[in-house]
Protein backbone atom coordinates (compact mmCIF):
# COMPACT_ATOMS: atom_id res chain seq x y z
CA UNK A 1 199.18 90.61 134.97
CA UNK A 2 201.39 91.90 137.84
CA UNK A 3 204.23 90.13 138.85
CA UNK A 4 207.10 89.18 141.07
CA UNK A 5 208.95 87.13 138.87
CA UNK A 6 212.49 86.12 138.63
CA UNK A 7 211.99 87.31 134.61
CA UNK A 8 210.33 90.66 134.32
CA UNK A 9 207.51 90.92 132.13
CA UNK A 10 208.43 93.05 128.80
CA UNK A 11 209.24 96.42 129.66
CA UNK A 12 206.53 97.71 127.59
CA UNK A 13 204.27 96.01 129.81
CA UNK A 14 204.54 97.83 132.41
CA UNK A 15 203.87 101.36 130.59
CA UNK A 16 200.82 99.90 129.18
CA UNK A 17 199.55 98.21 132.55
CA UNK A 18 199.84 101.77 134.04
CA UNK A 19 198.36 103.70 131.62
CA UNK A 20 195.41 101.18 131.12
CA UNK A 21 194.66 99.70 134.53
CA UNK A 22 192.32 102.78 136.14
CA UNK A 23 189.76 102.20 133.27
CA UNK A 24 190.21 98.81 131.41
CA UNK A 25 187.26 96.76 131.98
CA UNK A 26 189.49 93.79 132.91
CA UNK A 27 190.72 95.32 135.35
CA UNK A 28 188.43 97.45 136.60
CA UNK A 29 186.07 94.03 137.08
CA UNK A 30 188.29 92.33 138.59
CA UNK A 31 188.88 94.96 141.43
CA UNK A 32 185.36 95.16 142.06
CA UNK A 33 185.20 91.47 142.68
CA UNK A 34 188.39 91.71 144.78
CA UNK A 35 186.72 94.81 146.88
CA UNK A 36 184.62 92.06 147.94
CA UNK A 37 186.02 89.42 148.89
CA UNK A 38 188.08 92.01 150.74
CA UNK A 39 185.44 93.35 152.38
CA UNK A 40 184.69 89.70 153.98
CA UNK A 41 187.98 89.49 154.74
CA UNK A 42 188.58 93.21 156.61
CA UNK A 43 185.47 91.81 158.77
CA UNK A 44 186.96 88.81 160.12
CA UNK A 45 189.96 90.39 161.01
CA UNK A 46 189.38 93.78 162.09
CA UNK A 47 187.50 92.50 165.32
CA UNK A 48 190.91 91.44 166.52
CA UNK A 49 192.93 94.05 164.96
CA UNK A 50 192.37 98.07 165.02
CA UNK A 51 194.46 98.65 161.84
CA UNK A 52 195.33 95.66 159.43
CA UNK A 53 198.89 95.78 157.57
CA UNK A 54 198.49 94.36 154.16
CA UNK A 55 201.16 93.00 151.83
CA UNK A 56 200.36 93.23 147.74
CA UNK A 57 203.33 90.40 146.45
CA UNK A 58 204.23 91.24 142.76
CA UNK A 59 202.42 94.76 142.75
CA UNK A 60 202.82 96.19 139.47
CA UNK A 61 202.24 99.68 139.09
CA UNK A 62 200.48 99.92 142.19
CA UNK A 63 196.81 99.98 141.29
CA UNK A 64 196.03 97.30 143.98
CA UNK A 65 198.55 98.72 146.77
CA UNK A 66 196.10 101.84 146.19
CA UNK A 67 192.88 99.30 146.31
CA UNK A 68 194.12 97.73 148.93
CA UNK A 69 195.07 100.77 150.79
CA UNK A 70 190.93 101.67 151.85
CA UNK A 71 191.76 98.82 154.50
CA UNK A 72 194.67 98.82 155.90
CA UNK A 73 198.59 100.05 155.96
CA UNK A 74 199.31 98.56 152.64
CA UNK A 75 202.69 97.93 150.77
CA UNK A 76 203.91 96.13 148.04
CA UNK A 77 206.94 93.65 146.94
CA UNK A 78 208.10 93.64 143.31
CA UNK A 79 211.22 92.38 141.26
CA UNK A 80 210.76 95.19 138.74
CA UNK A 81 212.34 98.35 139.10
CA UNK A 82 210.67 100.05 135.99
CA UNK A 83 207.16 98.82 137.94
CA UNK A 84 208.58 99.93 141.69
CA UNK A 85 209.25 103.41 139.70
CA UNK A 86 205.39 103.69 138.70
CA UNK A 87 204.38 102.78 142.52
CA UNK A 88 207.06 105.31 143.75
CA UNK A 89 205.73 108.37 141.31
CA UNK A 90 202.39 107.57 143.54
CA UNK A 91 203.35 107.72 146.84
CA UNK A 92 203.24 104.17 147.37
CA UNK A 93 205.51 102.24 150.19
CA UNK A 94 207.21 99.36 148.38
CA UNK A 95 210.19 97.24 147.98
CA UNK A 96 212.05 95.07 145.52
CA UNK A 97 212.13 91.53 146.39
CA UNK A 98 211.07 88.23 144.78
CA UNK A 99 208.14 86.61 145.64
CA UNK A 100 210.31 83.56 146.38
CA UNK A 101 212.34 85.25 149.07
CA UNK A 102 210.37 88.30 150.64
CA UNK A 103 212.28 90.79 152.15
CA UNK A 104 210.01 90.80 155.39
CA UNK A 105 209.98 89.09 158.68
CA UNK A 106 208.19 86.42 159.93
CA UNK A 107 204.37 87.34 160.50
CA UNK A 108 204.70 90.39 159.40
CA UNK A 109 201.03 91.13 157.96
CA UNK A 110 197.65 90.19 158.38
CA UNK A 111 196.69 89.97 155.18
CA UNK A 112 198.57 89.50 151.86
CA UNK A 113 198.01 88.77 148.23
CA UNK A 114 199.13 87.62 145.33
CA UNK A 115 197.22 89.19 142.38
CA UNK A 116 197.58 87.24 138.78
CA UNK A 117 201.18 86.88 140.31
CA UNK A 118 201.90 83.03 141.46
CA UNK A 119 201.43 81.76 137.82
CA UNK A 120 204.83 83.96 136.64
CA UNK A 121 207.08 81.82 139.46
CA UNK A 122 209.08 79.19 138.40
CA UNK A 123 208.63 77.56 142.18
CA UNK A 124 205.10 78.44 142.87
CA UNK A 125 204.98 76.67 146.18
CA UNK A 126 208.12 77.99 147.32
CA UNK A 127 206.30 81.79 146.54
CA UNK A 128 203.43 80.86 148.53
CA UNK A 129 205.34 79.42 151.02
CA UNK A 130 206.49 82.54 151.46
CA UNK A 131 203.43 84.25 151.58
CA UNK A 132 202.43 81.54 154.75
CA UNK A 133 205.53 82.79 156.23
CA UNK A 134 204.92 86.74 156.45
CA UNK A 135 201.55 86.11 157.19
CA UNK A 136 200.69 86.43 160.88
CA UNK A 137 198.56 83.50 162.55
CA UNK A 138 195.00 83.72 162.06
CA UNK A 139 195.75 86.28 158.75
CA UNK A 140 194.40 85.37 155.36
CA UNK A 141 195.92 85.25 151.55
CA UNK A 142 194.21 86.45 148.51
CA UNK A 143 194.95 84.77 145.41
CA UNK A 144 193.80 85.26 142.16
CA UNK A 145 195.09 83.21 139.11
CA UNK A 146 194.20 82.40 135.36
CA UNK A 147 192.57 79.28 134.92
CA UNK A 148 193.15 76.60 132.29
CA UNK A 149 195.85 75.83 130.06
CA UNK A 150 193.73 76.08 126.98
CA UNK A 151 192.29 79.01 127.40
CA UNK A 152 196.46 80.14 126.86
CA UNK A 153 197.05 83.64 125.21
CA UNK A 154 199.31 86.17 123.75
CA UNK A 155 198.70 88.27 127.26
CA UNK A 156 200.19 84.45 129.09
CA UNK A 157 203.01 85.13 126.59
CA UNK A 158 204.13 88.51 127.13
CA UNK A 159 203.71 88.57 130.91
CA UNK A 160 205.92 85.23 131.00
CA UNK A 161 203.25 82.74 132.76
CA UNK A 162 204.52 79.62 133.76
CA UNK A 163 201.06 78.05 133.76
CA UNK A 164 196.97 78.37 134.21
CA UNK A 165 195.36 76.47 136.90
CA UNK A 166 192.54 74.90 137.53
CA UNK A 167 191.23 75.03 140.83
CA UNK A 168 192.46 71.65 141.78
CA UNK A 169 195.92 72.31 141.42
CA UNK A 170 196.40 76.27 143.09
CA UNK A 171 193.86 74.95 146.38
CA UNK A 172 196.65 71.57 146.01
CA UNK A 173 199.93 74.05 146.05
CA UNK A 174 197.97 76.58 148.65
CA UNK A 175 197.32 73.32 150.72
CA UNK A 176 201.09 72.22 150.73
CA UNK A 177 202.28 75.84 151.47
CA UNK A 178 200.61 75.62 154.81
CA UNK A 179 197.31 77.09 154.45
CA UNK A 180 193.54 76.35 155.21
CA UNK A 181 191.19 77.04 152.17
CA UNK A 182 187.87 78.68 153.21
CA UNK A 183 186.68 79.90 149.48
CA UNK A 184 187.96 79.08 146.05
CA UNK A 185 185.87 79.52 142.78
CA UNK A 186 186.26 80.73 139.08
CA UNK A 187 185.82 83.85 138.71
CA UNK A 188 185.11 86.32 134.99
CA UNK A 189 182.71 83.69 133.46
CA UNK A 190 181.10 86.06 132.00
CA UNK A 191 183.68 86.77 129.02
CA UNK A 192 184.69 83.22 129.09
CA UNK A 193 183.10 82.41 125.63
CA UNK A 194 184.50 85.77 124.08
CA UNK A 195 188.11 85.23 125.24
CA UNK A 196 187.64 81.60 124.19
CA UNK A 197 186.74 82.30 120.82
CA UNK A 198 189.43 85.41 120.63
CA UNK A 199 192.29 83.47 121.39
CA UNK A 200 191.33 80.48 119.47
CA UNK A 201 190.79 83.22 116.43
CA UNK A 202 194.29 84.41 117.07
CA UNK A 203 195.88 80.86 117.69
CA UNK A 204 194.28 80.11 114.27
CA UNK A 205 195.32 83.35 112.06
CA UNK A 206 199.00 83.74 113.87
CA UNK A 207 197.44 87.64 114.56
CA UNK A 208 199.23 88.78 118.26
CA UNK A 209 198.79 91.99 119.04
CA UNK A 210 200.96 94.30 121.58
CA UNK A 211 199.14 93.16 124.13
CA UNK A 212 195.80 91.85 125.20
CA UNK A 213 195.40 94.94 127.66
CA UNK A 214 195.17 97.34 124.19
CA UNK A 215 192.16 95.54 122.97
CA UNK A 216 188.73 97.00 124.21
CA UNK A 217 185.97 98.52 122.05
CA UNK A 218 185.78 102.18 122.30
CA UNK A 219 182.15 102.94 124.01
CA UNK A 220 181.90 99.75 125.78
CA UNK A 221 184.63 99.52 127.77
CA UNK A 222 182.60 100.77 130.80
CA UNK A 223 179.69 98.48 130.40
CA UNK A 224 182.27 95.83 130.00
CA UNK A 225 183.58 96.60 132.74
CA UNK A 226 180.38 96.97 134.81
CA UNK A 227 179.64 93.22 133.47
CA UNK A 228 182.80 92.02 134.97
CA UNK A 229 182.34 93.44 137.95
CA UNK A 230 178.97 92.24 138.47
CA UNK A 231 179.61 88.83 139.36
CA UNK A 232 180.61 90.10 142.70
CA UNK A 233 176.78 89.69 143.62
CA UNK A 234 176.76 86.17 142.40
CA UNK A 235 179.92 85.89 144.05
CA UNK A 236 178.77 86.49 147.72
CA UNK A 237 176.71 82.99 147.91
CA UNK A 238 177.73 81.05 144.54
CA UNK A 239 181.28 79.59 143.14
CA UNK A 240 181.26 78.90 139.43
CA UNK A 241 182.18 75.94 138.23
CA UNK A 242 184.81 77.24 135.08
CA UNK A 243 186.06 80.78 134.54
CA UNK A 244 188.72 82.45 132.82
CA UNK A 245 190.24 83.28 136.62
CA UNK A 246 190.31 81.45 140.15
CA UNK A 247 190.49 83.16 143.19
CA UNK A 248 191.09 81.96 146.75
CA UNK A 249 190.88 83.04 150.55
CA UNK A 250 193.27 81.06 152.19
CA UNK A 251 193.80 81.19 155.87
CA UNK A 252 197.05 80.85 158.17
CA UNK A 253 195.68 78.98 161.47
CA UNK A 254 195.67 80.47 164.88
C-alpha cells in the first residue's frame, strides 16, 4: 500500500491512505504485528548499538516512519511528492528517491524496511539490493508483501503492483539480494476467506470500488482491527502456512 515506485500510485491514493491509515483495521493490524517483530528486532540490535537509525523505503504518508520512530532515528525514502508532502505536514525527516537507487550511502542504517513496497518495483531485486546496500553489517530488513497472485484485487490495481508472492519467491529474491533469512511466514490469515470471497465477488460482478481502503463496516472496524492484530501472539512461536501477506526478517551478515 505504500510505495517507492517508478509509477506513483493514483493521486487519490494517497489522500485516502492518509486519512484512513490511523484507524483502518488493515492497517492498524498490520502495525501491531509489525510492532512485534520489531520489538525482536530492536533487541538484537540495541545490545551493540545505543540508538538504532532506521530507514522506512517507499513510506507513504508516514504512518510507519512515525511507528517506526518508538525505536530509533527513523526516516523515510519515497518517489511521491504528493506522499513526501503528507510526511512533511508531520514533522517527518524524508527524502525523494526510488527504491531502486536510494539516495543514501553505503551502510547507512541498521535497520530498514520495505512495507507492502517491493511488489510496486519493476526490478524487485535490484530494490532490495539496494536495501542490502544501505544496510550496515549485522543490520536487519523488514519486509512485508501480499501473497498470491489469485488472491489479486482492485487495491493490486490502483496501487500499481507488479506481483503477489508466495513465500518461495520474496525469501528466493531476498536470498539473491545478499541477505540471510531468519523468519518468513504469512501473515493476516485471519481475513483470508473474507478477502477471498470479496474479490472473487467483485472479479465476478465487474463492481470496483474507489479503493479497497474505503470498505470497512461502520462499528466493527475496531474489532476488526483487534482480530488482525492478534495474530501477533500466534506470531511469536508459529508461521502460517498461507495468508493474504508475507513478512520477512532478513539479515545483512557481520
Amino acid at each position: 500500500m505504500n510505495a517507492a515506485l517508478p509509477q506513483e500510485m493514483q493521486q487519490h491514493t494517497y489522500a485516502i491512505m492518509d486519512e484512513v491509515e490511523g484507524s483502518h483495521w488493515w492497517f492498524v493490524g498490520r502495525r501491531a504485528i509489525l510492532d512485534s517483530f520489531l520489538k525482536q528486532i530492536h533487541s538484537s540490535l540495541i545490545t551493540h548499538h545505543s540508538s538504532l537509525s532506521i530507514l522506512d523505503v517507499g513510506c507513504g504518508t508516514g504512518a510507519n516512519i512515525e511507528m517506526l520512530s518508538q525505536y530509533g532515528e527513523a526516516e523515510g525514502v519515497d518517489v511521491s511528492d504528493d506522499a513526501l508532502e503528507f510526511c512533511r505536514r508531520k514533522g517527518l525527516t524524508v527524502q525523494k528517491g526510488l527504491a531502486e537507487t536510494l539516495p543514501y550511502a553505503d551502510e547507512s542504517f541498521d535497520l530498514t524496511t520495505a512495507l507492502d513496497v517491493v511488489e510496486h518495483l519493476d526490478d524487485d531485486i535490484a530494490g532490495l539490493k539496494e536495501m542490502f546496500r544501505v544496510t550496515k553489517r549485522g543490520g536487519y530488513s523488514l519486509i512485508f508483501v501480499p501473497a498470491f497472485m489469485w488472491l489479486w484485487g482492485v487495491q493490486d490495481d490502483i496501487s500499481n503492483h507488479r506481483i503477489r508472492y508466495t513465500k518461495s519467491q520474496i525469501v528466493e529474491r531476498l536470498k539473491t539480494a545478499g541477505y540471510e533469512i531468519e523468519r518468513a511466514t504469512y501473515a493476516n490469515w485471519t481475513f483470508f476467506a473474507p478477502i477471498l470471497g470479496g474479490r472473487t465477488i467483485m472479479k465476478l460482478t465487474g463492481i470496483k470500488p474507489e479503493s479497497e481502503n474505503n470498505i470497512t463496516i461502520n462499528g466493527l472496524n475496531g474489532i476488526f482491527g483487534k482480530l488482525f492484530g492478534a495474530e501477533r501472539f500466534w506470531l511469536r512461536s508459529f508461521n502460517f502456512p498461507f495468508g493474504v501477506s508475507i513478512v520477512v526478517v532478513a539479515r545483512k551478515a557481520e
